[in-house]
Protein backbone atom coordinates (compact mmCIF):
# COMPACT_ATOMS: atom_id res chain seq x y z
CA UNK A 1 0.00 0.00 0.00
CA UNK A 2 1.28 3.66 -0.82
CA UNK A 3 0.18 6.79 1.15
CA UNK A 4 0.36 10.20 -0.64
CA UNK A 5 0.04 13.50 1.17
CA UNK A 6 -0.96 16.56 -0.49
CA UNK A 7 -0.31 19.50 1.83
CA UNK A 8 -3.00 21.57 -0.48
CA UNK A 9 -3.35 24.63 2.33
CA UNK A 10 -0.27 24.27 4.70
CA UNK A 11 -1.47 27.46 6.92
CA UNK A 12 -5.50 26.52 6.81
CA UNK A 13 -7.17 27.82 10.10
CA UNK A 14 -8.12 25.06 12.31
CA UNK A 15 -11.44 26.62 13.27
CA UNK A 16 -12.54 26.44 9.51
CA UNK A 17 -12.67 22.17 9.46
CA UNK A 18 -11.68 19.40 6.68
CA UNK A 19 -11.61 21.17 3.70
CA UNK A 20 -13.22 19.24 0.65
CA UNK A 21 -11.94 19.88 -2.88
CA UNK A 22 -14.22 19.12 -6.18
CA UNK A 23 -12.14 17.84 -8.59
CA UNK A 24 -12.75 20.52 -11.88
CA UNK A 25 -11.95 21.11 -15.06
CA UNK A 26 -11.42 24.87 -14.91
CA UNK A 27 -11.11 26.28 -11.37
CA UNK A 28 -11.27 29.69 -12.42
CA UNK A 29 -14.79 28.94 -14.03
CA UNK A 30 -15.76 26.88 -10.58
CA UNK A 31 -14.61 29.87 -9.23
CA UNK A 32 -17.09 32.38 -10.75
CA UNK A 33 -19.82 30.56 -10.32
CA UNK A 34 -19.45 30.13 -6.79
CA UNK A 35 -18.68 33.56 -6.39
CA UNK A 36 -22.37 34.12 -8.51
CA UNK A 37 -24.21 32.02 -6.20
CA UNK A 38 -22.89 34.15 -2.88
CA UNK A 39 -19.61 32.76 -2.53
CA UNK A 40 -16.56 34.79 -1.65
CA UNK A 41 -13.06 33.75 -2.46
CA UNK A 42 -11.32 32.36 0.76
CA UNK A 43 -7.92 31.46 -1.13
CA UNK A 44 -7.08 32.47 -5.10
CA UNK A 45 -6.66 30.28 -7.80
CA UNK A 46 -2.69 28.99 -7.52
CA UNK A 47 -0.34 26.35 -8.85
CA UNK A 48 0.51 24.23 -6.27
CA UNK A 49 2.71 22.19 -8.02
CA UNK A 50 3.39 19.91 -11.04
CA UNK A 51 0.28 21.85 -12.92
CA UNK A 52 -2.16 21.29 -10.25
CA UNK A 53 -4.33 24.13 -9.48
CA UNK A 54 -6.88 24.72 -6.59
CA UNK A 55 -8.94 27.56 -4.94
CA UNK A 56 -10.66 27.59 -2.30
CA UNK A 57 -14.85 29.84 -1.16
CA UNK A 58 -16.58 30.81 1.75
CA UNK A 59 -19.83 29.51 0.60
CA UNK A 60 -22.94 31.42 2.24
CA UNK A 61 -23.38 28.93 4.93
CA UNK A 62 -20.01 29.99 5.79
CA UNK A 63 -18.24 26.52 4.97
CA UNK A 64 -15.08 26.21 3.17
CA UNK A 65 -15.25 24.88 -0.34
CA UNK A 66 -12.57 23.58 -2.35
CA UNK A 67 -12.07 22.95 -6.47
CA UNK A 68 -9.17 21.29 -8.12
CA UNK A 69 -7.63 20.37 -10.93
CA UNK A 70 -5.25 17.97 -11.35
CA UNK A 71 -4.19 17.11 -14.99
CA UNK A 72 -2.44 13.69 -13.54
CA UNK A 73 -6.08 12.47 -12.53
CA UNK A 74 -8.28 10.82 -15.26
CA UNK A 75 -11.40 9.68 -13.58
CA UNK A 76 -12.12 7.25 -16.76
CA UNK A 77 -9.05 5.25 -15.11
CA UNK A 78 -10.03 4.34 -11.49
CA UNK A 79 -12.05 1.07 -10.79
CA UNK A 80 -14.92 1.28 -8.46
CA UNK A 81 -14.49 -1.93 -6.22
């Protein structure tokens, strides 16, 4: 078995909970359409590495929500067991 660790927000607040990320194909567009539906941005659109590029809202209910997209994950490859 291999473990992977993706550190995606190093300096997250404690108070705010797990973060969840929705994997994306276009963050920015996730982006502005959370942001039209009452959203405000908690953490910009960045490169974290190897092309992989997440963001982070405040949604109105005051939860964090995350988007991703990582160009190394092709959902038509994974096996549902």
């Amino acid at each position: 078995m291999s473990i992977t660790l993706l550190g995606l927000l190093p300096d997250a607040a404690i108070a705010d909970g797990a973060l969840v990320y929705w994997g994306v194909e276009d963050v920015a567009a996730a982006i502005r359409e959370a942001l039209a539906n009452g959203a405000v941005e908690h953490t910009p659109a960045t490169d974290v590495g190897d092309g992989i590029i997440t963001a982070t809202v405040r949604t109105p209910s005051q939860t964090i929500l995350g988007f991703i997209y990582n160009p190394h994950f092709n959902l038509a490859h994974t096996s549902h067991a």
